[in-house]
Protein backbone atom coordinates (compact mmCIF):
# COMPACT_ATOMS: atom_id res chain seq x y z
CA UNK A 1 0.00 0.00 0.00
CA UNK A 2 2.58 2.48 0.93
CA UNK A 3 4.14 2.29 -3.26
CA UNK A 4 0.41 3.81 -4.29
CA UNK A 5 0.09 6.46 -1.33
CA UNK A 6 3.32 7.69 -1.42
CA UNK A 7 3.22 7.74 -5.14
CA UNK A 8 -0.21 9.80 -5.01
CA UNK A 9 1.67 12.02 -2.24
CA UNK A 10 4.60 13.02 -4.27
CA UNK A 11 2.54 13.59 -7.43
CA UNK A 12 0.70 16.40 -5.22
CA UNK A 13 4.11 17.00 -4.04
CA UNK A 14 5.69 17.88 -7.54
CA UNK A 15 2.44 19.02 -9.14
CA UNK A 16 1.01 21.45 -6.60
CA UNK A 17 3.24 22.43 -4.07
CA UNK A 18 3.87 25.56 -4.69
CA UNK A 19 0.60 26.03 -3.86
CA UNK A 20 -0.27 27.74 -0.43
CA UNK A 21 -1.61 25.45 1.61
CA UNK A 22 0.74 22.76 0.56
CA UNK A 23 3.55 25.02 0.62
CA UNK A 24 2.81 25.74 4.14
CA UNK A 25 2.09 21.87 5.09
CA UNK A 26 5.50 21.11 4.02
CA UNK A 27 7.09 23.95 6.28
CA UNK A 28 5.42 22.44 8.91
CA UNK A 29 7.38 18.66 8.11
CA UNK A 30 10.75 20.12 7.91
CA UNK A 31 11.23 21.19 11.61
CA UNK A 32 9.39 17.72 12.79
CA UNK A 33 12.23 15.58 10.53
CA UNK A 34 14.94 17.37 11.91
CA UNK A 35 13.27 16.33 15.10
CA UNK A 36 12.44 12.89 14.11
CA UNK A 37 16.02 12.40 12.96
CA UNK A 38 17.59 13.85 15.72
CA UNK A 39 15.90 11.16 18.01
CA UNK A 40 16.63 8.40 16.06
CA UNK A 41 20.35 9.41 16.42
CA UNK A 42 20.05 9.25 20.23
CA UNK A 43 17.47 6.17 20.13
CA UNK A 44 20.08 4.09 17.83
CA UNK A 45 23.19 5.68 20.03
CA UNK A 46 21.80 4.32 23.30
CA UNK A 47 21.34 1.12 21.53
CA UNK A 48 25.08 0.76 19.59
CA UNK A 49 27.24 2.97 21.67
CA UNK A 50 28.46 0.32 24.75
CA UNK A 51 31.98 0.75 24.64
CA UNK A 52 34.73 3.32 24.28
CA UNK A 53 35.69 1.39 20.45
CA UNK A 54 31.62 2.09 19.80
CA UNK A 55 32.21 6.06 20.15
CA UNK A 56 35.26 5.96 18.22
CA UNK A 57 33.64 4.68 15.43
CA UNK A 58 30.55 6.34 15.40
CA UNK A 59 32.92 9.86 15.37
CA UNK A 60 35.39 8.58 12.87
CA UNK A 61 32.26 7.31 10.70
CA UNK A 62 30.62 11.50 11.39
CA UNK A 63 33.95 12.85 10.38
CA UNK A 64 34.38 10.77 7.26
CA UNK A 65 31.07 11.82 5.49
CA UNK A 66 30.10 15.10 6.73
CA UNK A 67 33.84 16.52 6.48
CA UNK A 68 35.71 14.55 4.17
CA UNK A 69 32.51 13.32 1.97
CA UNK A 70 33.69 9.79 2.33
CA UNK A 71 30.81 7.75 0.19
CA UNK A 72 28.91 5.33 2.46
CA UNK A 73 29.72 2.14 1.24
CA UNK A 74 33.11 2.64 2.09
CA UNK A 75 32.34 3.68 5.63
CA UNK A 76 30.54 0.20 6.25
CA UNK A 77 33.23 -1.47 4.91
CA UNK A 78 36.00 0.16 6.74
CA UNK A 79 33.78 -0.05 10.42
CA UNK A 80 33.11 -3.64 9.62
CA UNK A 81 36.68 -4.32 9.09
CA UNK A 82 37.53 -1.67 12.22
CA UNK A 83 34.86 -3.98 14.44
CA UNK A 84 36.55 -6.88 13.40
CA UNK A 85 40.04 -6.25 14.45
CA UNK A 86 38.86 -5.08 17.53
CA UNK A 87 37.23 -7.91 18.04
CA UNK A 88 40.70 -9.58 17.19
CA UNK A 89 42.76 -7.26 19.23
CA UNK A 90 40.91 -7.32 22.87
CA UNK A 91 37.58 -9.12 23.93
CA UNK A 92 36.29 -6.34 26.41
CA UNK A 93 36.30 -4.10 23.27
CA UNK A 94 34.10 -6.14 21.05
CA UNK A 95 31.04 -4.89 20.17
CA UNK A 96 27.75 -6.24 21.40
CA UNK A 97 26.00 -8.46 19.28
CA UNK A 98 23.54 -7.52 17.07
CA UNK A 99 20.71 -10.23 17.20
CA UNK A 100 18.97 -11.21 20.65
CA UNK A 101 18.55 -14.35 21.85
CA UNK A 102 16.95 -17.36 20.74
CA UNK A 103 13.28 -17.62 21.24
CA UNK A 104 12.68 -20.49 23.82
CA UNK A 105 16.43 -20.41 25.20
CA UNK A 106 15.24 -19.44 28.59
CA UNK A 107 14.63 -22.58 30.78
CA UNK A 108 10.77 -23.77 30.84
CA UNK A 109 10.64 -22.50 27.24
CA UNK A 110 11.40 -25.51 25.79
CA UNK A 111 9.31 -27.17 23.29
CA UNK A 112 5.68 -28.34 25.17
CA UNK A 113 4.79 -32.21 24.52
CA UNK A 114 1.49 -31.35 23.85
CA UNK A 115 0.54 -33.02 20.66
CA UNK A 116 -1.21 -30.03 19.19
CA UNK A 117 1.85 -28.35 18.54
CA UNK A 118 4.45 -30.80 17.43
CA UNK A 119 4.58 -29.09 14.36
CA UNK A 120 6.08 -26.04 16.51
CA UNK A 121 10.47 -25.77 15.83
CA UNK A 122 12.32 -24.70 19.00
CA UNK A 123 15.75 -24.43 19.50
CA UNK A 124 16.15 -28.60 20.58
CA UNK A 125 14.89 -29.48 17.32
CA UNK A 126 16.31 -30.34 14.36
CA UNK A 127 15.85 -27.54 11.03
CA UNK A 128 13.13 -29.20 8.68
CA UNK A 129 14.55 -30.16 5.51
CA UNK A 130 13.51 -27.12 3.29
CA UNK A 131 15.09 -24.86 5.55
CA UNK A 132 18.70 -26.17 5.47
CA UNK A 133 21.19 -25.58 3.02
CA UNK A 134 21.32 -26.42 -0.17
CA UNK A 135 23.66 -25.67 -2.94
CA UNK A 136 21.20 -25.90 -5.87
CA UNK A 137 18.71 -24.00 -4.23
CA UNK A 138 21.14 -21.26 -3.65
CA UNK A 139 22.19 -21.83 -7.62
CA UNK A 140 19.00 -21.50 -8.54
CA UNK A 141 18.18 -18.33 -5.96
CA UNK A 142 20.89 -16.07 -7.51
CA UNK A 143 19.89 -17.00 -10.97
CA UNK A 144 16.36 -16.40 -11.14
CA UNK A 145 17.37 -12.94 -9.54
CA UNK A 146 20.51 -12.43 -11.80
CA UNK A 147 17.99 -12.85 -14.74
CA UNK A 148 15.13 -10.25 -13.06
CA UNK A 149 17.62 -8.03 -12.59
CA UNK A 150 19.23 -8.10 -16.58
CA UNK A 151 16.38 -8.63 -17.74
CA UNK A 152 14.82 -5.12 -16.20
CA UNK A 153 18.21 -3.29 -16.55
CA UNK A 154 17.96 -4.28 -20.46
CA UNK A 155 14.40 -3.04 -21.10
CA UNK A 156 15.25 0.09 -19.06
CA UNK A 157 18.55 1.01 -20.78
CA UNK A 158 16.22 0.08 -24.40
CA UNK A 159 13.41 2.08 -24.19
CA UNK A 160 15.43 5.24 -22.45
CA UNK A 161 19.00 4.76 -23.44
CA UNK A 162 22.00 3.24 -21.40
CA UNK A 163 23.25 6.89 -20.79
CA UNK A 164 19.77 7.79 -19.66
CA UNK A 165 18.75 8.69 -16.35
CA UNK A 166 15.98 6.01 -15.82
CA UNK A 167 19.16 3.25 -16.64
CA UNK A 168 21.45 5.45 -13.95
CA UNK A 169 18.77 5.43 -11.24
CA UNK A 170 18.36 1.18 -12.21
CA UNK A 171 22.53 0.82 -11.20
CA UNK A 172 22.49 3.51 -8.33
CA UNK A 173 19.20 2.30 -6.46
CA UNK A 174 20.34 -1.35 -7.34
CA UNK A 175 24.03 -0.39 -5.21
CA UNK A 176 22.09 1.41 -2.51
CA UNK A 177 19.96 -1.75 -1.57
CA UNK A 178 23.07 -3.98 -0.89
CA UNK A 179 24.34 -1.42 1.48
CA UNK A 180 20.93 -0.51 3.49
CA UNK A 181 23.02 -1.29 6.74
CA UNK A 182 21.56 0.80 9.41
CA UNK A 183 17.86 1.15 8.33
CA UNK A 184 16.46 3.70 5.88
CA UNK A 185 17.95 6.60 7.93
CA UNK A 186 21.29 5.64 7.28
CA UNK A 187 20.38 4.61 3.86
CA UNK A 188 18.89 8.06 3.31
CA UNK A 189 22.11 10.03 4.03
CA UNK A 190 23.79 7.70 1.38
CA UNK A 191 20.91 8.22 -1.12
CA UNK A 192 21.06 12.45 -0.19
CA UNK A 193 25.01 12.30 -0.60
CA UNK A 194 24.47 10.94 -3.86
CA UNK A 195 21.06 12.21 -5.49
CA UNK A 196 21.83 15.84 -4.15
CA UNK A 197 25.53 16.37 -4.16
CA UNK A 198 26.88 14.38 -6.86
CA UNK A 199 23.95 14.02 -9.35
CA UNK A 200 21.96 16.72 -8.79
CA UNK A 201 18.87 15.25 -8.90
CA UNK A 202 17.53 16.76 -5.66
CA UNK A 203 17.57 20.21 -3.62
CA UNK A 204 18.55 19.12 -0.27
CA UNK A 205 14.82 20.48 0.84
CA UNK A 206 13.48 18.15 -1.10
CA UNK A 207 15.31 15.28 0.34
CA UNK A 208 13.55 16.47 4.17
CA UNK A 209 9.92 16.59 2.31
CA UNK A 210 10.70 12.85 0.84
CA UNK A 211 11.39 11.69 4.39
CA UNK A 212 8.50 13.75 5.77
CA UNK A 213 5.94 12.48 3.18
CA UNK A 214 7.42 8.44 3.47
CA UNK A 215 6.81 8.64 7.22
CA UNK A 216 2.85 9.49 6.85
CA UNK A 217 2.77 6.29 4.88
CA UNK A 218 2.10 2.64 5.70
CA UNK A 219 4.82 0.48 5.36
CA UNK A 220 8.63 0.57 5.50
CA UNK A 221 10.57 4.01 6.02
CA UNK A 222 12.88 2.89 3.25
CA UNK A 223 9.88 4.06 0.74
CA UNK A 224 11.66 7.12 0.95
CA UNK A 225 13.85 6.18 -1.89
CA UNK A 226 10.77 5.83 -4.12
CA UNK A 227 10.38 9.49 -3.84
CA UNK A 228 13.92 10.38 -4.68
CA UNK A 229 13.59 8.01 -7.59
CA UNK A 230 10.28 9.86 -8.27
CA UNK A 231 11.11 13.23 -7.75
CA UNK A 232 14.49 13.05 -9.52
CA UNK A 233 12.61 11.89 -12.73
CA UNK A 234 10.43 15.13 -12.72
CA UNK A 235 13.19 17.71 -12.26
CA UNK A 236 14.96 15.80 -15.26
CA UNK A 237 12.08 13.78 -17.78
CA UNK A 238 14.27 14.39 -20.86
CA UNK A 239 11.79 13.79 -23.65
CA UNK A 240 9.27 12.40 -21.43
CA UNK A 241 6.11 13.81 -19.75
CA UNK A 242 7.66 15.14 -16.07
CA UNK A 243 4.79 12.10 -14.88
CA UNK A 244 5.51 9.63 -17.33
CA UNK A 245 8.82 10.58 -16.27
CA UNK A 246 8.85 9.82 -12.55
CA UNK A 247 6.11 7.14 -12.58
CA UNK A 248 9.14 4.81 -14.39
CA UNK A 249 11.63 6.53 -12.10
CA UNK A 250 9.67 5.26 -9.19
CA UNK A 251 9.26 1.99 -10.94
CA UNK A 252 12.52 1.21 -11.30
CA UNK A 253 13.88 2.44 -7.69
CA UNK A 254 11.03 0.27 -6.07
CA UNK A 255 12.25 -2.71 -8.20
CA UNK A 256 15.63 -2.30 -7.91
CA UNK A 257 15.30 -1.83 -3.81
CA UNK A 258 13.12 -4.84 -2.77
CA UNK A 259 14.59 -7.56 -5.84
CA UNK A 260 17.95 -7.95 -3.50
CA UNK A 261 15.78 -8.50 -0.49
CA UNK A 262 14.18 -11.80 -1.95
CA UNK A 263 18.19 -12.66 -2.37
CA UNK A 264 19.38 -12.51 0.84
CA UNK A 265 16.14 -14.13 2.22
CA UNK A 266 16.14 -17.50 -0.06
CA UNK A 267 19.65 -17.24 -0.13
CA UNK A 268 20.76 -16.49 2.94
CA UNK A 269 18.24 -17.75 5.50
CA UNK A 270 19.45 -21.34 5.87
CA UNK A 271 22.56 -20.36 6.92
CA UNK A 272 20.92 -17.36 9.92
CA UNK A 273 20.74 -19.81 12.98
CA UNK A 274 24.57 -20.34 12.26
CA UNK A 275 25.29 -17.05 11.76
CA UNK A 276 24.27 -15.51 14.95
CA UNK A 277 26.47 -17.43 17.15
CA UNK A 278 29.45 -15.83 14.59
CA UNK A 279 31.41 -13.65 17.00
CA UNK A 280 33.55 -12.86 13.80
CA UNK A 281 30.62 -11.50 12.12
CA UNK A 282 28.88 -9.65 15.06
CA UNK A 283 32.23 -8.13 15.56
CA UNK A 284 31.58 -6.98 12.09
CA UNK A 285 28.31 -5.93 12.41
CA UNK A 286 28.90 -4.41 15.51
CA UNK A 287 31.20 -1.61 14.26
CA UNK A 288 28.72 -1.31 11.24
CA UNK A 289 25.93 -0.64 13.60
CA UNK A 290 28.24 1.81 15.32
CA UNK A 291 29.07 3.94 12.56
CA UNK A 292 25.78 3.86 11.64
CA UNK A 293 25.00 6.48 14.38
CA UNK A 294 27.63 9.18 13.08
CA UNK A 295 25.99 8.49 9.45
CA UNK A 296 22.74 9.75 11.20
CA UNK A 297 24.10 12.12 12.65
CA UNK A 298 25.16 13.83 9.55
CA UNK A 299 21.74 13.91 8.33
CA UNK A 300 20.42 15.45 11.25
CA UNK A 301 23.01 17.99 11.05
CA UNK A 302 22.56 18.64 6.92
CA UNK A 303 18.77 18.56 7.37
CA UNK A 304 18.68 21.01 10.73
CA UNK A 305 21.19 23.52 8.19
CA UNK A 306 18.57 23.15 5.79
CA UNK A 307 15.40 23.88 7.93
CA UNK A 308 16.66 25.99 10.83
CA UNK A 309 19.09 27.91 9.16
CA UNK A 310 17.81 28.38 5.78
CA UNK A 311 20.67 31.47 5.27
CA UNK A 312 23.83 29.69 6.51
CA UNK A 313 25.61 29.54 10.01
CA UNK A 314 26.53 32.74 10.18
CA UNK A 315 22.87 33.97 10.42
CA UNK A 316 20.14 33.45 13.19
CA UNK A 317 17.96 30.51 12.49
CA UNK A 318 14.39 30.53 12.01
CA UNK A 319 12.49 30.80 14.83
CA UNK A 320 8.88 29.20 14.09
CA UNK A 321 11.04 26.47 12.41
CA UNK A 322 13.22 26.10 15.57
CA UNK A 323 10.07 25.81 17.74
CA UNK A 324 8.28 23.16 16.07
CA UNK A 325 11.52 21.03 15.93
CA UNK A 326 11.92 22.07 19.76
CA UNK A 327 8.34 21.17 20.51
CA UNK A 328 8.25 18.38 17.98
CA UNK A 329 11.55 16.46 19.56
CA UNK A 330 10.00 16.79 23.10
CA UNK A 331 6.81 15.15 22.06
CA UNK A 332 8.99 12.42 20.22
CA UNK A 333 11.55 11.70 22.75
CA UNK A 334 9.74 12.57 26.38
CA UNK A 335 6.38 11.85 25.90
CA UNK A 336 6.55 9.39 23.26
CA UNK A 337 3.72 10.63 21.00
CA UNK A 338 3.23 8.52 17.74
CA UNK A 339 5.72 9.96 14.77
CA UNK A 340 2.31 10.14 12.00
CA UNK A 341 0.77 12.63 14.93
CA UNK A 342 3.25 14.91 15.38
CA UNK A 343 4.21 14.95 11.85
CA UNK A 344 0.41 15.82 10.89
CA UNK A 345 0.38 18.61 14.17
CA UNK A 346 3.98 19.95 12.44
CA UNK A 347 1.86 20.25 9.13
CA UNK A 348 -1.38 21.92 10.80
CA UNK A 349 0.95 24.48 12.26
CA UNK A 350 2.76 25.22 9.00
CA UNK A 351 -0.19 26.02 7.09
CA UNK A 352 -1.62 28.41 10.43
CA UNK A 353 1.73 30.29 9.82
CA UNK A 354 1.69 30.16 6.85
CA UNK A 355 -1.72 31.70 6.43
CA UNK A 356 -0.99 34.34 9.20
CA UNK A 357 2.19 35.59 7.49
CA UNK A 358 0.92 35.84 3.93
């Protein structure tokens, strides 16, 4: 459900919102995702940061892509690697692990005898037989999404050129889904890095209305990327119609995102009960997860530049903008309210400003 609302959202988003009272909603969302962001930095800290090794990584990680403009990919690889020899070089250091434990480890969780649910697998019993590994399953797995993926990258780069945008977005979006580590806020400071700063195919305001307009939908936050694959077809539809434009744009970024995730599900799911007692690999993970905080971090601090101070550093910040986000982060972090409400209350006050100012 959340492909067809937030495609209907960012159509009104492109088409009309210059309009007032859309104009106005939307200055309303900023200040709450600068809020919403900012939380999820200190939600996701309190969760990753345990050690001294943690912070280190998390600020190396911060330094690397909001100073040095370090591309993402290369800051999960280098904190996986970091994690791991840390891992290697003293055990109090390691990182916690990443998954939780075991449903029915706990004593008197065990398995009950009760015939009605033998069919029930706890951690005594054996994996059925269509769950363990299997070489030609995985064979077959990566093939049938090897061919998906060609096959879709061929009709794309056809019908709009292999130089095209639509067959750019098809590569990019494809290379962004293999390195979602860190959930779609960390996935969205990637996707901003790239679709604002090196392509140009966003205004960094339009990267805080995407996340603003992907968290009043159903469904997974990482939606967001169908409105940068959306939005940066209408600011560039070449011969196209700006909304035959983007409705192929957001095709193709939706397709591109989820195909990987039926990969590492059929392919990598036998092999997940072995995996999580892996210290190497929650070493790994560990300094992944860490880094993933100074990653979020940076987008908190490019989108607060970007809504509170609209004209740079130097000069004051805006105030009604600074006093939703204030009001907005309280009602987040202290009192818990639900995200959708006080992104709608962010919007209702936007357009009363908006309407009062002129």
């Amino acid at each position: 459900p959340s492909v067809f609302v937030l495609f209907g959202l960012s159509w009104a988003y492109a088409a009309h919102g210059e309009t007032t009272v859309v104009a106005g909603l939307l200055y309303g969302f900023r200040p709450v995702v600068v809020a919403i962001v900012c939380e999820a930095v200190l939600r996701i800290g309190r969760r990753a940061l345990k050690t001294s090794a943690s912070f280190g990584i998390a600020a190396l990680a911060f330094i690397c892509i909001y100073f040095l403009n370090v591309p993402f990919p290369l800051i999960v690889i280098g904190a996986a690697v970091t994690g791991w020899l840390i891992s290697r070089v003293s055990e109090s250091e390691e990182s916690p692990p990443l998954t939780t434990p075991p449903v029915g480890s706990g004593r008197g969780c065990h398995r009950k005898k009760d015939e009605r649910l033998a069919l029930v697998i706890d951690d005594e019993s054996p994996p059925a037989p269509h769950t363990r590994p299997s070489l030609h399953r995985a064979v077959w797995v990566v093939a049938t999404v090897f061919t998906l993926w060609t096959a879709g990258y061929l009709l794309t780069g056809s019908a709009r050129g292999f130089d095209g945008l639509h067959a750019h977005q098809y590569i990019y979006f494809t290379k962004a889904a293999f390195v979602t580590f860190g959930g779609a806020y960390a996935v969205l400071a990637y996707v901003s890095q790239a679709a604002v700063d090196t392509f140009g195919w966003l205004t960094p305001a339009q990267a805080v209305d995407g996340l603003a307009l992907a968290e009043t939908t159903p469904g997974p936050l990482i939606m967001v990327v169908q409105f940068v694959g959306f939005t940066a077809a209408w600011n560039h539809p070449g011969n196209l119609a700006p909304l035959e434009s983007a409705t192929l744009g957001a095709a193709i970024t939706v397709f591109v995102t989820f195909l990987p995730c039926f990969l590492f599900i059929f392919l990598g799911a036998p092999y997940v009960e072995a995996l999580r007692t892996n210290h190497t690999l929650n070493a790994a993970l560990g300094g992944v997860t860490a880094a993933v905080v100074g990653v979020v971090l940076n987008l908190a601090l490019v989108f607060g530049r970007e809504v509170l101070l609209p004209n740079g550093w130097a000069a004051a910040p805006d105030p009604a903008a600074l006093v939703l986000a204030i009001v907005a982060f309280v009602a987040l972090s202290r009192f818990s309210i639900d995200v959708l409400l006080v992104i709608l209350g962010g919007g209702l006050a936007g357009i009363a400003l908006t309407l009062i100012t002129g």
